[in-house]
C-alpha atoms as a PDB file:
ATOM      1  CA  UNK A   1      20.995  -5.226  57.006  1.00  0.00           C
ATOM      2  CA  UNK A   2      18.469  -7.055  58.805  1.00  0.00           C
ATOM      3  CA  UNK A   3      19.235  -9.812  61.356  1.00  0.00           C
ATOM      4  CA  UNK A   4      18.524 -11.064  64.652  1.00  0.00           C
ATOM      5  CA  UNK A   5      20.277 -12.860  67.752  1.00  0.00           C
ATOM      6  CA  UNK A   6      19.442 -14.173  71.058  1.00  0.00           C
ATOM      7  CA  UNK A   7      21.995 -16.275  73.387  1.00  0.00           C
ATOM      8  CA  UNK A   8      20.521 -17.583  76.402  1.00  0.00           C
ATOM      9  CA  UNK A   9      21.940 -19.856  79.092  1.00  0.00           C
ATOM     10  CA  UNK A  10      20.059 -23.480  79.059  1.00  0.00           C
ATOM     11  CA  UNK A  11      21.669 -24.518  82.680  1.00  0.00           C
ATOM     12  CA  UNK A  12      23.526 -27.029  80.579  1.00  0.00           C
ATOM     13  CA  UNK A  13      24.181 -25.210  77.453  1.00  0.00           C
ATOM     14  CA  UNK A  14      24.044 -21.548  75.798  1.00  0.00           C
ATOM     15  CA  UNK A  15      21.484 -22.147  73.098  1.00  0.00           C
ATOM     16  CA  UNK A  16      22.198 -19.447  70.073  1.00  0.00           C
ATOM     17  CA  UNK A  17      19.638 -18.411  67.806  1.00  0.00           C
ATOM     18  CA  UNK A  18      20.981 -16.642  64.522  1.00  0.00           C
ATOM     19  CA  UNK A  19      18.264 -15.022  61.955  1.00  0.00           C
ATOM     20  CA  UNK A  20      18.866 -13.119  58.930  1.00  0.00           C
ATOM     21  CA  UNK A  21      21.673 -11.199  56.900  1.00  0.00           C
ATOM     22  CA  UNK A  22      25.512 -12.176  58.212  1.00  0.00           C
ATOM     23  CA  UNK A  23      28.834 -10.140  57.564  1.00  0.00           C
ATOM     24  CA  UNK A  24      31.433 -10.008  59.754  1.00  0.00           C
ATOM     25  CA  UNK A  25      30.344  -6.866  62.213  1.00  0.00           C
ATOM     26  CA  UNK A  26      27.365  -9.243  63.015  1.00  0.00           C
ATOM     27  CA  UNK A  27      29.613 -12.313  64.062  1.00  0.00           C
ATOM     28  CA  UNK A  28      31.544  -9.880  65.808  1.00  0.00           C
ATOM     29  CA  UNK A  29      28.653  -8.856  67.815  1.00  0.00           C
ATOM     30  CA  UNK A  30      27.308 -12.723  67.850  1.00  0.00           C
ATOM     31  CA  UNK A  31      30.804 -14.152  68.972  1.00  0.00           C
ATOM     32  CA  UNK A  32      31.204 -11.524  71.906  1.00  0.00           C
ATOM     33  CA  UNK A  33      28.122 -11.709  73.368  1.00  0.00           C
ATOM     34  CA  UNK A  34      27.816 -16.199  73.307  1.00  0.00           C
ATOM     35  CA  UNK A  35      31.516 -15.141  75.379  1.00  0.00           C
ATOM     36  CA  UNK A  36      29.950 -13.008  77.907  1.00  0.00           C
ATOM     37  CA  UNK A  37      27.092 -15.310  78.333  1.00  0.00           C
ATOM     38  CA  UNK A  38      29.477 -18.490  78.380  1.00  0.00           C
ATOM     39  CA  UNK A  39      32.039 -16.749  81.128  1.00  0.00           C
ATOM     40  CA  UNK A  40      28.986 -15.546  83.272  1.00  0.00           C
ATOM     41  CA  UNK A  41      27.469 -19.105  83.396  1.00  0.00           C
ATOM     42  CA  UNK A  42      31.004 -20.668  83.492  1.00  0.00           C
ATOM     43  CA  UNK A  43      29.251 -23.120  80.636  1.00  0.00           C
ATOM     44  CA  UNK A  44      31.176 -23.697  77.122  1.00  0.00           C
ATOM     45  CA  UNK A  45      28.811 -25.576  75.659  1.00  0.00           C
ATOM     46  CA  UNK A  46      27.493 -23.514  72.786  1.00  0.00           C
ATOM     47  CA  UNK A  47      24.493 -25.106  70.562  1.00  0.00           C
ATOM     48  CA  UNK A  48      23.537 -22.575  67.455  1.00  0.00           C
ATOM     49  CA  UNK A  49      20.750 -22.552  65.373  1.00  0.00           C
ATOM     50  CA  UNK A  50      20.764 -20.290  62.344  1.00  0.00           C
ATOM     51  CA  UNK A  51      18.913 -19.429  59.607  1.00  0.00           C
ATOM     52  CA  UNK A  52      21.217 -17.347  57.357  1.00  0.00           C
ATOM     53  CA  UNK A  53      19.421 -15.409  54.433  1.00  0.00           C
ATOM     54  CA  UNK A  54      22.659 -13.492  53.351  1.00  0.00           C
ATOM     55  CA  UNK A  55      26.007 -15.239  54.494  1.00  0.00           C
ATOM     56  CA  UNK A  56      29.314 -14.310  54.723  1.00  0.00           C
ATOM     57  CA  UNK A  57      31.690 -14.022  52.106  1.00  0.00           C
ATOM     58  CA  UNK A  58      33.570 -16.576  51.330  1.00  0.00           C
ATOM     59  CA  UNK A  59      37.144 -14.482  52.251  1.00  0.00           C
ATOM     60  CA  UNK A  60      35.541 -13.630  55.989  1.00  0.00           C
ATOM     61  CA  UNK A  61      35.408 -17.304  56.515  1.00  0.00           C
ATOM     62  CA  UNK A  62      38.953 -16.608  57.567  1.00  0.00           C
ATOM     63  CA  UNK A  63      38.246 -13.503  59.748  1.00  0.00           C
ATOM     64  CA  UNK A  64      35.869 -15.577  61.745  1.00  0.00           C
ATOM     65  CA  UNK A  65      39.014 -17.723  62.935  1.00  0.00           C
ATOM     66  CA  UNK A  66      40.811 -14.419  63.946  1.00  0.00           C
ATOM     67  CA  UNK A  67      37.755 -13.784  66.141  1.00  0.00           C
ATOM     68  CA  UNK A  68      37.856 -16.659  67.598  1.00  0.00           C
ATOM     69  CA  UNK A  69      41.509 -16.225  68.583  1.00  0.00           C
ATOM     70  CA  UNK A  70      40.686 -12.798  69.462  1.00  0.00           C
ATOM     71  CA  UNK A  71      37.760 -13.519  71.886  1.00  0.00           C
ATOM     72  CA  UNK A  72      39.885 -16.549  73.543  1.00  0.00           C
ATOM     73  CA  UNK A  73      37.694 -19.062  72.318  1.00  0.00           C
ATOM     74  CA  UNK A  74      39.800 -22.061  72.384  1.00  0.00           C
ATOM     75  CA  UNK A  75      38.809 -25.769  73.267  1.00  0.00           C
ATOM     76  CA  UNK A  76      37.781 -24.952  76.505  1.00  0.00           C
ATOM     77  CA  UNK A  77      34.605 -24.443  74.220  1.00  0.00           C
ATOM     78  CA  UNK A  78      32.593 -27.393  72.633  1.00  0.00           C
ATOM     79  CA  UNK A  79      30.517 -25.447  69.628  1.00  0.00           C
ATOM     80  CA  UNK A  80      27.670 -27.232  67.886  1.00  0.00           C
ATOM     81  CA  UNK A  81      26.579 -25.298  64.887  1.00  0.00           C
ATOM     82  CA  UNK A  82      23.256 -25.992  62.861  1.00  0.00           C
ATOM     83  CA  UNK A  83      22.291 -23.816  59.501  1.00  0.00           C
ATOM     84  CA  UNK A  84      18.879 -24.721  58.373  1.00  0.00           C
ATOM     85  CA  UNK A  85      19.275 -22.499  55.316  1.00  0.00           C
ATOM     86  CA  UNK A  86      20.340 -24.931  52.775  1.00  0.00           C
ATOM     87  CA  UNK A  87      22.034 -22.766  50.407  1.00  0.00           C
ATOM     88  CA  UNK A  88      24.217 -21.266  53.448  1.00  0.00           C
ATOM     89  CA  UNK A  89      25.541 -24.805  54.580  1.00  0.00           C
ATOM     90  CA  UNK A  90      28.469 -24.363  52.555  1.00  0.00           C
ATOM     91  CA  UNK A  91      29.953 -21.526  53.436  1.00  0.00           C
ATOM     92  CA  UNK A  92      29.345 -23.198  57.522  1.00  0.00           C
ATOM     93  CA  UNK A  93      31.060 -25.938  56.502  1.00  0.00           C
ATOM     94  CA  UNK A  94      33.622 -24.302  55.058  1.00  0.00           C
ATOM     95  CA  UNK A  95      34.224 -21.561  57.959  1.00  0.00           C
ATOM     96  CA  UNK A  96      34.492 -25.072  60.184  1.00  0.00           C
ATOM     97  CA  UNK A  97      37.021 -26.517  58.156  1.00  0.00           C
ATOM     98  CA  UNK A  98      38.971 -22.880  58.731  1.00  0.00           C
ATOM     99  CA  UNK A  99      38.501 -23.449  62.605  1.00  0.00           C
ATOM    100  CA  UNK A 100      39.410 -26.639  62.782  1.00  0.00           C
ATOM    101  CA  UNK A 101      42.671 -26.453  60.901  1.00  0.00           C
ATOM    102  CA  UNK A 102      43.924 -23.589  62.860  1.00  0.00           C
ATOM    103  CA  UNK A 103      42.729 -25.914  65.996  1.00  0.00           C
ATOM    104  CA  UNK A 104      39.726 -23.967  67.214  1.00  0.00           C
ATOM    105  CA  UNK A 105      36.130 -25.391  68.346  1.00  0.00           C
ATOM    106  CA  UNK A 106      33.854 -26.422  66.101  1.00  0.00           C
ATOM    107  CA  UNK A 107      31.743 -28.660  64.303  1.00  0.00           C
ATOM    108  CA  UNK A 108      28.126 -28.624  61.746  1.00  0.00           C
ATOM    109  CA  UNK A 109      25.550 -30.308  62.194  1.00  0.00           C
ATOM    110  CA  UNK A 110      22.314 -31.067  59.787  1.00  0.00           C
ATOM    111  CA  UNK A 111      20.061 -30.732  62.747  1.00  0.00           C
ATOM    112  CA  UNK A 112      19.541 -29.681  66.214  1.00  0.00           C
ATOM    113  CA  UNK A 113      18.665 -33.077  67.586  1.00  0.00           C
ATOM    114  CA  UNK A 114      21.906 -34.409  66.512  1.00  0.00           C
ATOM    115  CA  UNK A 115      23.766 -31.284  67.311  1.00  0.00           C
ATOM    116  CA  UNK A 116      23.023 -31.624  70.716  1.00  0.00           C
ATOM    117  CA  UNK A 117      23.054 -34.857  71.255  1.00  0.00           C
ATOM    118  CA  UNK A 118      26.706 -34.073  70.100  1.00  0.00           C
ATOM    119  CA  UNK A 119      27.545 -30.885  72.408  1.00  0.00           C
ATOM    120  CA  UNK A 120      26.013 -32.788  75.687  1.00  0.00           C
ATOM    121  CA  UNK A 121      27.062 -36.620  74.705  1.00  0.00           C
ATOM    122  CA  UNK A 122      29.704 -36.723  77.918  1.00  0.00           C
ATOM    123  CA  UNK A 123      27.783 -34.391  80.445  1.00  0.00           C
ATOM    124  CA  UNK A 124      26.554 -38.125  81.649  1.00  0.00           C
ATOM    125  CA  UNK A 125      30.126 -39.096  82.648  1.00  0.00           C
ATOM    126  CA  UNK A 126      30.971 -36.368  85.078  1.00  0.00           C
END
């Protein structure tokens, strides 16, 4: 399986950059590692940018909400999530919907101007 990933603190959000093949071992590895990086940097902003050639299936949509439960990703976090793979939108959409309903963080976006225009809207008010 080939795929990539690279989370990097942005001093005012952890910018995620997803390439490739997805199942859920990857979004296991993905998931822990934007934790780490969020904890370290005490930042729960989280903008993602993917570009999904294989995605999940449709029945891990539902795992991914266990992970999030799992890694204590609650709404302490404020997730922006972009998939620039047209045919893999769906399935986004759909593991958002999963999140949302079981009241975890989360929301899609079309692009990453709007995405993080989204995740960093209120950073102005503090």
């Amino acid at each position: 399986m080939r795929n990539e990933m690279a989370v990097t603190f942005e001093g005012d959000h952890v910018r995620v950059i997803s390439d490739g093949e997805k199942d859920y071992q990857f979004q296991e590895r993905l998931w822990t590692e934007i934790v780490a990086v969020c904890q370290k940097h005490d930042c729960y902003r989280v903008l993602g940018i993917a570009n999904t050639t294989v995605p999940l299936e449709v029945i891990e949509g539902y795992d991914i909400a266990r992970l999030f439960q799992d890694l204590d990703i609650t709404h302490r976090y404020r997730i922006a999530w972009v998939e620039k793979n047209e045919d893999a939108r769906d399935l986004v959409e759909f593991v958002v919907t999963v999140l949302i309903n079981r009241g975890l963080p989360g929301r899609s976006f079309p692009d990453e101007s709007v995405a993080k225009e989204w995740l960093l809207e209120d950073l102005d008010k503090q």
